[in-house]
PDB file of N, CA and C in Angstrom:
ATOM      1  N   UNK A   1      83.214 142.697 116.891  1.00  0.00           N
ATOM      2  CA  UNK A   1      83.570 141.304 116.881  1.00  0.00           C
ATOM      3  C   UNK A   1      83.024 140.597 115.628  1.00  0.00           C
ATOM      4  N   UNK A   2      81.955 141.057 115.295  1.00  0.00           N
ATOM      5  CA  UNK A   2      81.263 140.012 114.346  1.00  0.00           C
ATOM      6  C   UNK A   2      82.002 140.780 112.483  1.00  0.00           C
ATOM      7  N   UNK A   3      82.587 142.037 113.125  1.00  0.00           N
ATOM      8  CA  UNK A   3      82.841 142.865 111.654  1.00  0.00           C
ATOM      9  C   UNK A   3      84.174 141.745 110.475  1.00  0.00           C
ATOM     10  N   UNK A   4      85.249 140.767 111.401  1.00  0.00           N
ATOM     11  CA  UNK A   4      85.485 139.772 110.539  1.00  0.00           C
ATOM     12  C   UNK A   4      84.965 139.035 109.631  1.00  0.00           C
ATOM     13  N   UNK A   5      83.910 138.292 110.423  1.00  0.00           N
ATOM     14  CA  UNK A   5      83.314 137.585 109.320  1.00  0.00           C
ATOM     15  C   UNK A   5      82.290 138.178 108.377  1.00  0.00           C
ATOM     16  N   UNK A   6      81.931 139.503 108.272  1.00  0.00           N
ATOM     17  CA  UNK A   6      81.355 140.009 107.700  1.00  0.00           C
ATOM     18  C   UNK A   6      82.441 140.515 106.327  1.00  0.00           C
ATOM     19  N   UNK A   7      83.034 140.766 106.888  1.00  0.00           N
ATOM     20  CA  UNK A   7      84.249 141.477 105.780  1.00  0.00           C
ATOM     21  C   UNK A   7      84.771 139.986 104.885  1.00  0.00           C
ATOM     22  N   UNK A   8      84.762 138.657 105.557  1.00  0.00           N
ATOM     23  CA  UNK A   8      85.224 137.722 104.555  1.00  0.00           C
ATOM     24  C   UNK A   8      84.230 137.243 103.750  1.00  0.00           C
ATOM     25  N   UNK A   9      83.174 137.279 103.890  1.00  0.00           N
ATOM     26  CA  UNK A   9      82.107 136.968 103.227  1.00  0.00           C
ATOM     27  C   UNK A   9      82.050 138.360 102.478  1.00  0.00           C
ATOM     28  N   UNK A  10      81.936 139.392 102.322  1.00  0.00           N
ATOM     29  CA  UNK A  10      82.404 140.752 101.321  1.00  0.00           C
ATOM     30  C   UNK A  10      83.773 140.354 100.071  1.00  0.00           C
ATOM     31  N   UNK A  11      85.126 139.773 100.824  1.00  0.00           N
ATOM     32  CA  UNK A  11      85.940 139.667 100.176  1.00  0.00           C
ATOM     33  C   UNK A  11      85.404 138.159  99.273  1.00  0.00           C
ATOM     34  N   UNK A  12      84.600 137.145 100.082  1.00  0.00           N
ATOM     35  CA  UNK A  12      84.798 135.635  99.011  1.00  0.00           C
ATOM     36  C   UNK A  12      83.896 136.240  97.782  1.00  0.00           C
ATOM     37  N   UNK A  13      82.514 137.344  97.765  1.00  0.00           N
ATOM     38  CA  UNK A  13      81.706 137.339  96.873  1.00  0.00           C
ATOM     39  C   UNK A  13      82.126 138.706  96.175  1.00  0.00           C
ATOM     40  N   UNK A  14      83.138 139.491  95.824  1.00  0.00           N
ATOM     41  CA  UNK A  14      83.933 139.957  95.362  1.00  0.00           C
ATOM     42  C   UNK A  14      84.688 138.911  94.564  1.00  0.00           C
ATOM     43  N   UNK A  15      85.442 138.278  95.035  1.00  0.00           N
ATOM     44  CA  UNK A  15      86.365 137.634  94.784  1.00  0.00           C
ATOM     45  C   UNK A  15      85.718 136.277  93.510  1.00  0.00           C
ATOM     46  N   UNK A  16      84.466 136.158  93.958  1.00  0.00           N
ATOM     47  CA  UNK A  16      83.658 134.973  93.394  1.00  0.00           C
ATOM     48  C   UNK A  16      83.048 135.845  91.544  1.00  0.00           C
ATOM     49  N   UNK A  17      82.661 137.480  91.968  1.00  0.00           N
ATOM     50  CA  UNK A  17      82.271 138.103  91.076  1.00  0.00           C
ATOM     51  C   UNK A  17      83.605 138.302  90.207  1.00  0.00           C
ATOM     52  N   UNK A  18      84.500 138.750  90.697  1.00  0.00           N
ATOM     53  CA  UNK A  18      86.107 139.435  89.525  1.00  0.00           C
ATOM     54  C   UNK A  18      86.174 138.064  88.924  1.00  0.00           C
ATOM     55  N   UNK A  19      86.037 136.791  89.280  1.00  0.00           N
ATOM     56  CA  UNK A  19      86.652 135.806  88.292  1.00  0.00           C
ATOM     57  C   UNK A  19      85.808 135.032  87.758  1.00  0.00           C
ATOM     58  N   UNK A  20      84.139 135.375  87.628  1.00  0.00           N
ATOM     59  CA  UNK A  20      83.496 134.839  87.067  1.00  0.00           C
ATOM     60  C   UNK A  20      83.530 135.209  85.834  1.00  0.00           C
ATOM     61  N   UNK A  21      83.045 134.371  84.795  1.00  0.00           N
ATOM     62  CA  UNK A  21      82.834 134.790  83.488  1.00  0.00           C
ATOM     63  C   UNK A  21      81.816 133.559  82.928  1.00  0.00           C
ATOM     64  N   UNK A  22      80.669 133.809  82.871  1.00  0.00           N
ATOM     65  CA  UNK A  22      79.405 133.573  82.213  1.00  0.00           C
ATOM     66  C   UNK A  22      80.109 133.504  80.481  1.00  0.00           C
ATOM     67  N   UNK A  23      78.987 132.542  79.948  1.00  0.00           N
ATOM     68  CA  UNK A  23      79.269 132.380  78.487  1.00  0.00           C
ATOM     69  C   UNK A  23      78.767 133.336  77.954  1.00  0.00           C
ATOM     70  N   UNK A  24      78.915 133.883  76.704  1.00  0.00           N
ATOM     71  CA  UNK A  24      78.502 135.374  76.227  1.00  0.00           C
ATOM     72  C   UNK A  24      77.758 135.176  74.750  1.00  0.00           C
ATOM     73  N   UNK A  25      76.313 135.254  75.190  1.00  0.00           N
ATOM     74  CA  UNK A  25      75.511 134.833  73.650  1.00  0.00           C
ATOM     75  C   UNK A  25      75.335 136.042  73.147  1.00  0.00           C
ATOM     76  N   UNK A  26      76.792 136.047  72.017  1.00  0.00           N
ATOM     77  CA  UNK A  26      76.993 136.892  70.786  1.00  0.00           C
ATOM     78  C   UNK A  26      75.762 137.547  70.148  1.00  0.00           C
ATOM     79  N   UNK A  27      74.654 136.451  69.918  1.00  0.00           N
ATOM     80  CA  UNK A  27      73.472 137.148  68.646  1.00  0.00           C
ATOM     81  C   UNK A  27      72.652 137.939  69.674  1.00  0.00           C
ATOM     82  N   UNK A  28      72.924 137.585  71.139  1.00  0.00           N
ATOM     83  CA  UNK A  28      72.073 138.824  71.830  1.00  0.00           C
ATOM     84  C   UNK A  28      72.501 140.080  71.630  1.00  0.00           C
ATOM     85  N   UNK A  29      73.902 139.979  72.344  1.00  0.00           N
ATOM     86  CA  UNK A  29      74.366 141.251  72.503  1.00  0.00           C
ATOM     87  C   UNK A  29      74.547 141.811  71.315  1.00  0.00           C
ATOM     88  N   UNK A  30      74.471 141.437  69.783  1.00  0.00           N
ATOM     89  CA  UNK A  30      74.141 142.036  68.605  1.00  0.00           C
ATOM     90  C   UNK A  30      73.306 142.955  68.651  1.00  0.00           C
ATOM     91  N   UNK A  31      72.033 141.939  68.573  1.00  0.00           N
ATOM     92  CA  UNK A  31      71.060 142.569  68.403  1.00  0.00           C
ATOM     93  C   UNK A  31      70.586 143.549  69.578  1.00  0.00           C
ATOM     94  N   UNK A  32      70.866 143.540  70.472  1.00  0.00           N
ATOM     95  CA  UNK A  32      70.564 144.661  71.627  1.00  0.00           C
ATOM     96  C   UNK A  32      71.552 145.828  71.077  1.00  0.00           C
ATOM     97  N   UNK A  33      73.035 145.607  70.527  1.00  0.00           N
ATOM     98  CA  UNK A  33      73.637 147.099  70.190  1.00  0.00           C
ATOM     99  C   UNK A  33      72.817 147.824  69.125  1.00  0.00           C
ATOM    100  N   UNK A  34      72.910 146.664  67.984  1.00  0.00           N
ATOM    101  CA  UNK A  34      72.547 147.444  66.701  1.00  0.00           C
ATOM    102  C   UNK A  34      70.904 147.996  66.918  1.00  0.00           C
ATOM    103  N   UNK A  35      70.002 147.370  67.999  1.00  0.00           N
ATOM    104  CA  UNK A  35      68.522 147.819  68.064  1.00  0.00           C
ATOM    105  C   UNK A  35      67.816 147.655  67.875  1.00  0.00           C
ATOM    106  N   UNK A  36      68.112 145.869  66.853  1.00  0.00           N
ATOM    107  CA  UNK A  36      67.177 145.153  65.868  1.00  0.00           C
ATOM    108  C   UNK A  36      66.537 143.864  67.228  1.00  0.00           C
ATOM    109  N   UNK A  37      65.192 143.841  67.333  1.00  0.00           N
ATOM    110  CA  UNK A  37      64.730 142.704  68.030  1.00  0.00           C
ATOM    111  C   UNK A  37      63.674 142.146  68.114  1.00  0.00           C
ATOM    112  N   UNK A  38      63.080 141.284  68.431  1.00  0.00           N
ATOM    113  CA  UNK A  38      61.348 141.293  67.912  1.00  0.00           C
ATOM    114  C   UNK A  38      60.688 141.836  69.113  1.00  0.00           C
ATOM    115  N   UNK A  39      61.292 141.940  70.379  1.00  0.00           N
ATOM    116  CA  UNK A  39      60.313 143.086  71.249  1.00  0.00           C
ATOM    117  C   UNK A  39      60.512 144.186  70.731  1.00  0.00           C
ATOM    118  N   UNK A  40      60.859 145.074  69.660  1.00  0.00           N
ATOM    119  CA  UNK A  40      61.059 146.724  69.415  1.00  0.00           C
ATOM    120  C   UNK A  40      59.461 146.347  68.745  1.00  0.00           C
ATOM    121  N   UNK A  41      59.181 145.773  68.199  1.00  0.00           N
ATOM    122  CA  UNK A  41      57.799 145.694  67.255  1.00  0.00           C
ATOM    123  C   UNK A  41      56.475 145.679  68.029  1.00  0.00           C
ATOM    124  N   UNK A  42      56.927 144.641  69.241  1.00  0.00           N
ATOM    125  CA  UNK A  42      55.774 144.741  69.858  1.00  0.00           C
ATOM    126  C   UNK A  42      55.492 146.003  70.786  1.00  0.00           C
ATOM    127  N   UNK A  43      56.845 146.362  71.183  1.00  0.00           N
ATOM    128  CA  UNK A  43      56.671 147.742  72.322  1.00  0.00           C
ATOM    129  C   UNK A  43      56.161 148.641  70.836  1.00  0.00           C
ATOM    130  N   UNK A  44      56.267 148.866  70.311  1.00  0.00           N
ATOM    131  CA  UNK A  44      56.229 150.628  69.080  1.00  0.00           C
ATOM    132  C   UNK A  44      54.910 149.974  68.998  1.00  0.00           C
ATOM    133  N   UNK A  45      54.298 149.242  68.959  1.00  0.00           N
ATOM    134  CA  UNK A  45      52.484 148.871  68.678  1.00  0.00           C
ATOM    135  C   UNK A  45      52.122 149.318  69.123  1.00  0.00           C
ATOM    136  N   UNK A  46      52.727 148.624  70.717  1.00  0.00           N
ATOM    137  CA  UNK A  46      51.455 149.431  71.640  1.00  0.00           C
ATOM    138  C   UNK A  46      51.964 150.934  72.287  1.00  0.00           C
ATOM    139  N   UNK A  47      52.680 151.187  72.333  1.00  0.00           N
ATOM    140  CA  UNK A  47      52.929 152.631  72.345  1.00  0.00           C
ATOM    141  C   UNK A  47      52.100 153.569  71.516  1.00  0.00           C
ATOM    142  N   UNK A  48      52.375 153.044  70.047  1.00  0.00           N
ATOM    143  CA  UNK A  48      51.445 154.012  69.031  1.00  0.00           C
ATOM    144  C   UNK A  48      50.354 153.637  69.076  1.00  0.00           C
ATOM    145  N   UNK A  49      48.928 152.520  69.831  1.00  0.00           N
ATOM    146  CA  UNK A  49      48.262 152.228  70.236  1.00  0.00           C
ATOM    147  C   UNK A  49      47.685 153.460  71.148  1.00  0.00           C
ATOM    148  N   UNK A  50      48.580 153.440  72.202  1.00  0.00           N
ATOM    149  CA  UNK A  50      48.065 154.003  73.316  1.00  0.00           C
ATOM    150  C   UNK A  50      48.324 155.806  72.773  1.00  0.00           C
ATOM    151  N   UNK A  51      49.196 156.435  72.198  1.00  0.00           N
ATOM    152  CA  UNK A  51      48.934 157.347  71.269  1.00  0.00           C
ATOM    153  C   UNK A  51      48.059 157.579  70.374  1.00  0.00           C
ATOM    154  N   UNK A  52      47.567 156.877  70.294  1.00  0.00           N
ATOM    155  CA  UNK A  52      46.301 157.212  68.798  1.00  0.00           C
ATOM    156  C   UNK A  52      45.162 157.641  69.675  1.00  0.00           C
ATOM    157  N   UNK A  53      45.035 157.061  70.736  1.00  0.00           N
ATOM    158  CA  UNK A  53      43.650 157.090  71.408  1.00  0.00           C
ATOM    159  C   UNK A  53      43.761 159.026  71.960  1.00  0.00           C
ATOM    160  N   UNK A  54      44.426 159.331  72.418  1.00  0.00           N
ATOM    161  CA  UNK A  54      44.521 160.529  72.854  1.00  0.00           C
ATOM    162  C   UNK A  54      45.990 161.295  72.367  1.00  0.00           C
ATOM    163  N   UNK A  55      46.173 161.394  71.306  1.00  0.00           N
ATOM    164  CA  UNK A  55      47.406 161.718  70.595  1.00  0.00           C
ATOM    165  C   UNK A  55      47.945 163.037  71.343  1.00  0.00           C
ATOM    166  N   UNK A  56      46.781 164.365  71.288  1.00  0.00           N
ATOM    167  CA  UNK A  56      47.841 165.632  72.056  1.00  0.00           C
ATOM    168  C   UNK A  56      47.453 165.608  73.810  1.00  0.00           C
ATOM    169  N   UNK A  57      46.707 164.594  74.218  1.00  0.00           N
ATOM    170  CA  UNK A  57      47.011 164.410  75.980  1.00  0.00           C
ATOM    171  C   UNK A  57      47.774 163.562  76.509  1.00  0.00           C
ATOM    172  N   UNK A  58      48.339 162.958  75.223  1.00  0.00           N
ATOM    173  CA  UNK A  58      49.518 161.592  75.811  1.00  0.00           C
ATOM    174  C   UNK A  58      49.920 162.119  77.245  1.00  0.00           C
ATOM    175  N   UNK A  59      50.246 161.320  78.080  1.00  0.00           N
ATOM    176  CA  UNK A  59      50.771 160.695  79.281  1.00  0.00           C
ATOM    177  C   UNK A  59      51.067 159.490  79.443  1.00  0.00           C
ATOM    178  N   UNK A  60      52.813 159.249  79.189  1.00  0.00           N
ATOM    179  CA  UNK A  60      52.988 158.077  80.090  1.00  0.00           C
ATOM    180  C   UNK A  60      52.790 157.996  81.375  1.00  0.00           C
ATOM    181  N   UNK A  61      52.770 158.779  82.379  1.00  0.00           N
ATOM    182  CA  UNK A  61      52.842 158.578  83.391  1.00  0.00           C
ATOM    183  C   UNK A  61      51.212 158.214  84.095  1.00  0.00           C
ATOM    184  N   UNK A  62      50.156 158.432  83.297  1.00  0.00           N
ATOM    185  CA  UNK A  62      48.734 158.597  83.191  1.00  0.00           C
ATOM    186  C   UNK A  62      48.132 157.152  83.492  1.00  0.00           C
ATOM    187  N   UNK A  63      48.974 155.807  82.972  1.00  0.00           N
ATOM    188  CA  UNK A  63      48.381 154.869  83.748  1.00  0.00           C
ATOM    189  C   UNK A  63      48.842 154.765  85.094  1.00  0.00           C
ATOM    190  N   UNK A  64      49.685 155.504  85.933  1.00  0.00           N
ATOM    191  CA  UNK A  64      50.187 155.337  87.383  1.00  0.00           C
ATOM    192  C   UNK A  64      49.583 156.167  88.452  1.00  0.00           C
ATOM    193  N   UNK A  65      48.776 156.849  87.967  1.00  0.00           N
ATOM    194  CA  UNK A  65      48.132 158.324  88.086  1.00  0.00           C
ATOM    195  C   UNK A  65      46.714 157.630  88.966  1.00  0.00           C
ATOM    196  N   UNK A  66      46.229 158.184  90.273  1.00  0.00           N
ATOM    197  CA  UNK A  66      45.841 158.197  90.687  1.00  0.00           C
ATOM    198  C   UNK A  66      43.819 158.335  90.809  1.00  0.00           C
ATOM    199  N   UNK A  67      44.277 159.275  90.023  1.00  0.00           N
ATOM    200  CA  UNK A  67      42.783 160.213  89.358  1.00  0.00           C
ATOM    201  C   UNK A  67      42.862 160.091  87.984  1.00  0.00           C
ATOM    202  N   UNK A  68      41.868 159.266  87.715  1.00  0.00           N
ATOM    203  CA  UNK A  68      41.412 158.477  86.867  1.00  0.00           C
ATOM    204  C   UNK A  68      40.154 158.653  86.126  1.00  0.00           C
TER     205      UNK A  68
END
């Protein structure tokens, strides 16, 4: 009984998603294809940061890591 109104509320937010269209800021999506951004500078810091300290035991997974 209740599977109607479940299914129209499925079809309105479908229906709400296919015909939306958000404005599209061009210099983002640039710079996210080509790769150029000012977070790439700050992530490669500290990455090669956290590499320098233990260069051949690297682990990313080592800050999630239990045993410590």
């Amino acid at each position: 009984m209740g599977r109607g109104r479940q299914k129209a509320k499925q079809t309105k937010v479908a229906r709400e998603l296919k015909y939306f269209s958000p404005e599209t800021n061009y210099k983002a999506l640039e710079q996210e294809l080509t790769g150029h951004s000012r977070t790439d500078v700050a992530t490669d810091s500290r990455l090669a940061a956290s590499r320098s300290d233990d260069s051949e035991d690297w682990d990313p997974y080592r800050d999630w890591s239990d045993d410590r």
